[in-house]
N, C-alpha and C. Protein backbone atom coordinates (compact mmCIF):
# COMPACT_ATOMS: atom_id res chain seq x y z
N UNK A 1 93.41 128.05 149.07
CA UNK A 1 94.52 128.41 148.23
C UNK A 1 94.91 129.86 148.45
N UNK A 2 93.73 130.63 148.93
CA UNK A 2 94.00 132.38 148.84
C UNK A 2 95.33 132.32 150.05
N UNK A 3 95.03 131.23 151.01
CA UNK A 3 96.11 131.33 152.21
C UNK A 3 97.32 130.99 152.18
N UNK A 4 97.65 129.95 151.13
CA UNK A 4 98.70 129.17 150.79
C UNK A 4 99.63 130.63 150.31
N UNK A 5 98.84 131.57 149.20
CA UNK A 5 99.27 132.80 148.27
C UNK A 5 99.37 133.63 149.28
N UNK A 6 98.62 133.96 150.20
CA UNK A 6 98.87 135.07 151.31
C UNK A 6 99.97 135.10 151.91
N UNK A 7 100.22 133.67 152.40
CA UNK A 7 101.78 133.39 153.49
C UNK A 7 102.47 133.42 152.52
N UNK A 8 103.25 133.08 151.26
CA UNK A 8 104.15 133.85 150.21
C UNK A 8 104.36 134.62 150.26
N UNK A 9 102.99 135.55 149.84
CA UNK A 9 103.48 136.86 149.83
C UNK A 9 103.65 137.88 151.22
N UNK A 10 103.09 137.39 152.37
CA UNK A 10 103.47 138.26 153.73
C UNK A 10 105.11 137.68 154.33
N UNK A 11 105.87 137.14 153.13
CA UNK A 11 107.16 136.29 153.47
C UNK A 11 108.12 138.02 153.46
N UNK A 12 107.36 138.60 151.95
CA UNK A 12 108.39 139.49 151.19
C UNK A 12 109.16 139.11 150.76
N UNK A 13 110.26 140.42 150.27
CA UNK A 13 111.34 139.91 149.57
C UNK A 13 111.60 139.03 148.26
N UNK A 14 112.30 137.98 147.76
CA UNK A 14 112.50 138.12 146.14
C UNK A 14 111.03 136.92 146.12
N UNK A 15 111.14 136.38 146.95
CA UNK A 15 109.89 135.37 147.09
C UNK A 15 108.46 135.54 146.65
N UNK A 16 108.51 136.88 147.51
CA UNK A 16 106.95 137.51 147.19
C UNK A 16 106.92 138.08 145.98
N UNK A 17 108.01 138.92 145.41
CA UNK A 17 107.88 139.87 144.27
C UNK A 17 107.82 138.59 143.39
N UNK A 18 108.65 137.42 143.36
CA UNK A 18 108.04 136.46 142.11
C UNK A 18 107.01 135.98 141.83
N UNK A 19 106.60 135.44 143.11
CA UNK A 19 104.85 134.83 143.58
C UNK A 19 103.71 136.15 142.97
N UNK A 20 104.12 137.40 143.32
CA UNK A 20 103.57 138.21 142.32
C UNK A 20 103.46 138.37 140.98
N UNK A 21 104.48 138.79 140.69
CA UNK A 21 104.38 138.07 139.15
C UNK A 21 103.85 137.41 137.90
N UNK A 22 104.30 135.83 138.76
CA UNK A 22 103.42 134.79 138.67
C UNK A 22 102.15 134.65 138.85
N UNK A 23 101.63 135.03 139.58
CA UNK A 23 100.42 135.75 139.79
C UNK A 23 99.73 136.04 138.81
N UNK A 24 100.36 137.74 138.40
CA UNK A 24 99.72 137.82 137.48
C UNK A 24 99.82 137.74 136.00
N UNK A 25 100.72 136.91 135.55
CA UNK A 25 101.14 136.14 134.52
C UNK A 25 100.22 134.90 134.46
N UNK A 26 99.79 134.90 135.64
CA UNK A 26 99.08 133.60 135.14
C UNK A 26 97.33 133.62 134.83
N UNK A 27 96.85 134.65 135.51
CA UNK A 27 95.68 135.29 135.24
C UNK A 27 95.67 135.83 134.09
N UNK A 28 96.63 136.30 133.49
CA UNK A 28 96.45 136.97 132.19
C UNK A 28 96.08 135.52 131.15
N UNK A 29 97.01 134.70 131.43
CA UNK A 29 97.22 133.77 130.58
C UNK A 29 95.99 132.72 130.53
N UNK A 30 95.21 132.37 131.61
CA UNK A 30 94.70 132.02 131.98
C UNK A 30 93.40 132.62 131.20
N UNK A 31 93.06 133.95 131.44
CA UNK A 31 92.36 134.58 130.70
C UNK A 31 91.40 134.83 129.19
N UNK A 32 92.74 134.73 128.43
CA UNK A 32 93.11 134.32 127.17
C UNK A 32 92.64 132.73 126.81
N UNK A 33 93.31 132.23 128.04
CA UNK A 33 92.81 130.56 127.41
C UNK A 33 91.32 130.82 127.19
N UNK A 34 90.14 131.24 128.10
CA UNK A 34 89.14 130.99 128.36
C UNK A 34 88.68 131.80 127.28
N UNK A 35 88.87 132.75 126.89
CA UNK A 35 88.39 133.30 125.47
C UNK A 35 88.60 132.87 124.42
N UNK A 36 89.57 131.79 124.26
CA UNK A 36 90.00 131.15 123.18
C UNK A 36 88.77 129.93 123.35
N UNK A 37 88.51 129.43 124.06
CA UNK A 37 87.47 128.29 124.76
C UNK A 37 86.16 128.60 124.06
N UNK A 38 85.46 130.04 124.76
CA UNK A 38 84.96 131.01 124.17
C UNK A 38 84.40 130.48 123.25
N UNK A 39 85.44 131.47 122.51
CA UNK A 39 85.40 131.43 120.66
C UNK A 39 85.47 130.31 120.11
N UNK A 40 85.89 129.34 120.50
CA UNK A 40 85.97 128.05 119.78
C UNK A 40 85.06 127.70 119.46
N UNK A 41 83.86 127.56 120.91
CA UNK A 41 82.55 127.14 121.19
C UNK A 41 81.93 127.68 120.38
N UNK A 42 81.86 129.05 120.29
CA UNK A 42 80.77 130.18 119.87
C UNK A 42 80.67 129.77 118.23
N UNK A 43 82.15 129.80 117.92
CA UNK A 43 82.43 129.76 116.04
C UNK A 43 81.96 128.33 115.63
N UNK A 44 81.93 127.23 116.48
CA UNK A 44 81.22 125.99 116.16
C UNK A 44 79.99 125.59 116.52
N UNK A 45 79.47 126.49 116.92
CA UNK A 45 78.10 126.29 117.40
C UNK A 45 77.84 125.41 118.42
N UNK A 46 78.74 125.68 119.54
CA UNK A 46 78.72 124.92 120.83
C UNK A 46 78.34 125.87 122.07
N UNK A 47 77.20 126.72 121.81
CA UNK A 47 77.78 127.59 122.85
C UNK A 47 77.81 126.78 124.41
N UNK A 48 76.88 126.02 124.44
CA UNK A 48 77.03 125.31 126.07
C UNK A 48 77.78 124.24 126.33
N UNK A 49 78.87 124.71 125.40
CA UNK A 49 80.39 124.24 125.90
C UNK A 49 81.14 125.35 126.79
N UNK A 50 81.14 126.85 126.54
CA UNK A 50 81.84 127.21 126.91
C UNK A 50 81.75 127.25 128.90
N UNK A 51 80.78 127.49 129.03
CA UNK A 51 81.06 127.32 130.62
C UNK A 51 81.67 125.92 131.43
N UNK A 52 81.10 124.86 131.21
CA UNK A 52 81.91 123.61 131.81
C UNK A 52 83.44 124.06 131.06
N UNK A 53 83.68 123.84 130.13
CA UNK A 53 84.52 124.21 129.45
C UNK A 53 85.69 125.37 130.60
N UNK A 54 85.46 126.18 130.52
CA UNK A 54 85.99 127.44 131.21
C UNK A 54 86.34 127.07 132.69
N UNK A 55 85.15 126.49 133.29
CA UNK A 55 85.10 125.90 135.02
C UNK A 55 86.42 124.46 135.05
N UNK A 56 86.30 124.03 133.96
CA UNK A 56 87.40 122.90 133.83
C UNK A 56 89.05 123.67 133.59
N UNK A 57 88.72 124.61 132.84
CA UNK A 57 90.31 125.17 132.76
C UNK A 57 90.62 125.94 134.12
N UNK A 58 89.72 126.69 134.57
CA UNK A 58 90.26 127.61 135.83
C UNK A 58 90.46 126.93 137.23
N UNK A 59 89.33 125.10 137.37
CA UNK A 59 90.06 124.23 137.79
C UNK A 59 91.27 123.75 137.94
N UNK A 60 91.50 123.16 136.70
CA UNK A 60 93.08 122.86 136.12
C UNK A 60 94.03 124.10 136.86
N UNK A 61 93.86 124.90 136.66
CA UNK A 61 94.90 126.14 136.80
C UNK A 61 95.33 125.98 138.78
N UNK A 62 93.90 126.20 139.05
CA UNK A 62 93.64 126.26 140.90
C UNK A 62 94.36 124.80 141.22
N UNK A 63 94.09 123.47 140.50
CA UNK A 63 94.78 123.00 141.53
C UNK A 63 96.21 122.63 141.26
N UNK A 64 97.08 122.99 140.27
CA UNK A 64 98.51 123.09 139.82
C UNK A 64 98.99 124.33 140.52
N UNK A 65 98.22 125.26 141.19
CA UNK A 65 98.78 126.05 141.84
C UNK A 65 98.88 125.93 143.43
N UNK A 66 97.62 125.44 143.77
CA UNK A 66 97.63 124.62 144.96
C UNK A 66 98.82 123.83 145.47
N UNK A 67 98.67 122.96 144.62
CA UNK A 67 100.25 121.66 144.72
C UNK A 67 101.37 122.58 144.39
N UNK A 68 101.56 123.30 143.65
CA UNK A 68 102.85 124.05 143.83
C UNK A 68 102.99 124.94 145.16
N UNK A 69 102.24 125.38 145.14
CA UNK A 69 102.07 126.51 146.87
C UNK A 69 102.19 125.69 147.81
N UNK A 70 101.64 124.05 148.07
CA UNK A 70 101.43 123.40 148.97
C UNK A 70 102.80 122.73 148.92
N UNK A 71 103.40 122.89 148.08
CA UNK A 71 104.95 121.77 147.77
C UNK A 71 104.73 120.21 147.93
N UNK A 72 103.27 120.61 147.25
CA UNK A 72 103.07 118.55 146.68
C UNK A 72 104.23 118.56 145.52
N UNK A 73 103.82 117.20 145.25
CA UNK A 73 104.90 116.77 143.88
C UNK A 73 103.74 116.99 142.54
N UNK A 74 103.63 117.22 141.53
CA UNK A 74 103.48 117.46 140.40
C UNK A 74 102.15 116.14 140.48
N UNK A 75 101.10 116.64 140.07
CA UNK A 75 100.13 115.29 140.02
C UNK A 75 101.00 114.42 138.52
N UNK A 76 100.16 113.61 138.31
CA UNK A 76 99.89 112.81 137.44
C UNK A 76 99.68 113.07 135.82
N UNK A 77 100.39 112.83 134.96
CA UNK A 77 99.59 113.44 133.45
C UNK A 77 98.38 113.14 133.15
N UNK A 78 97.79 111.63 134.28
CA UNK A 78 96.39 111.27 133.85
C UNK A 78 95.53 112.51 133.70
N UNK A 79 94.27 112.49 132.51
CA UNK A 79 92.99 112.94 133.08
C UNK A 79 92.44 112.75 133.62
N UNK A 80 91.78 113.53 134.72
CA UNK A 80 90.48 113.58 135.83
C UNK A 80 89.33 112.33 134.72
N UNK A 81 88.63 111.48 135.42
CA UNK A 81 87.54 111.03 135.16
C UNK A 81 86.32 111.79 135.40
């Protein structure tokens, strides 16, 4: 995926400055989710939720960005089994 993001951004121009961006709009956001995950766990007394937990969201994230970088079509609303 780092390569899919590399050739974007060695494109330049309005392409790259968005792919940037996005970027890091989405790490931030991304971020946040996982502390919210976190805390959820922590305040219910789950703490060994939060890592699968966390590895499943930053999953989720990697491969919706993948298929967008790769110009697949949009998976499926199913959940992963």
């Amino acid at each position: 995926m780092i390569g899919l993001r590399l050739a974007r951004l060695a494109g330049g121009g309005a392409a790259a400055a968005a792919e940037t961006n996005r970027m890091i709009s989405e790490k931030m956001t991304a971020a946040v989710e996982a502390q919210q995950i976190a805390a959820t766990a922590a305040l219910t007394g789950k703490p060994g939720r939060i890592a699968p937990r966390t590895v499943a969201l930053y999953r989720r994230k990697m491969r919706a960005n993948r298929n967008r970088l790769a110009g697949a079509t949009p998976p499926s609303r199913r959940r992963p089994k």
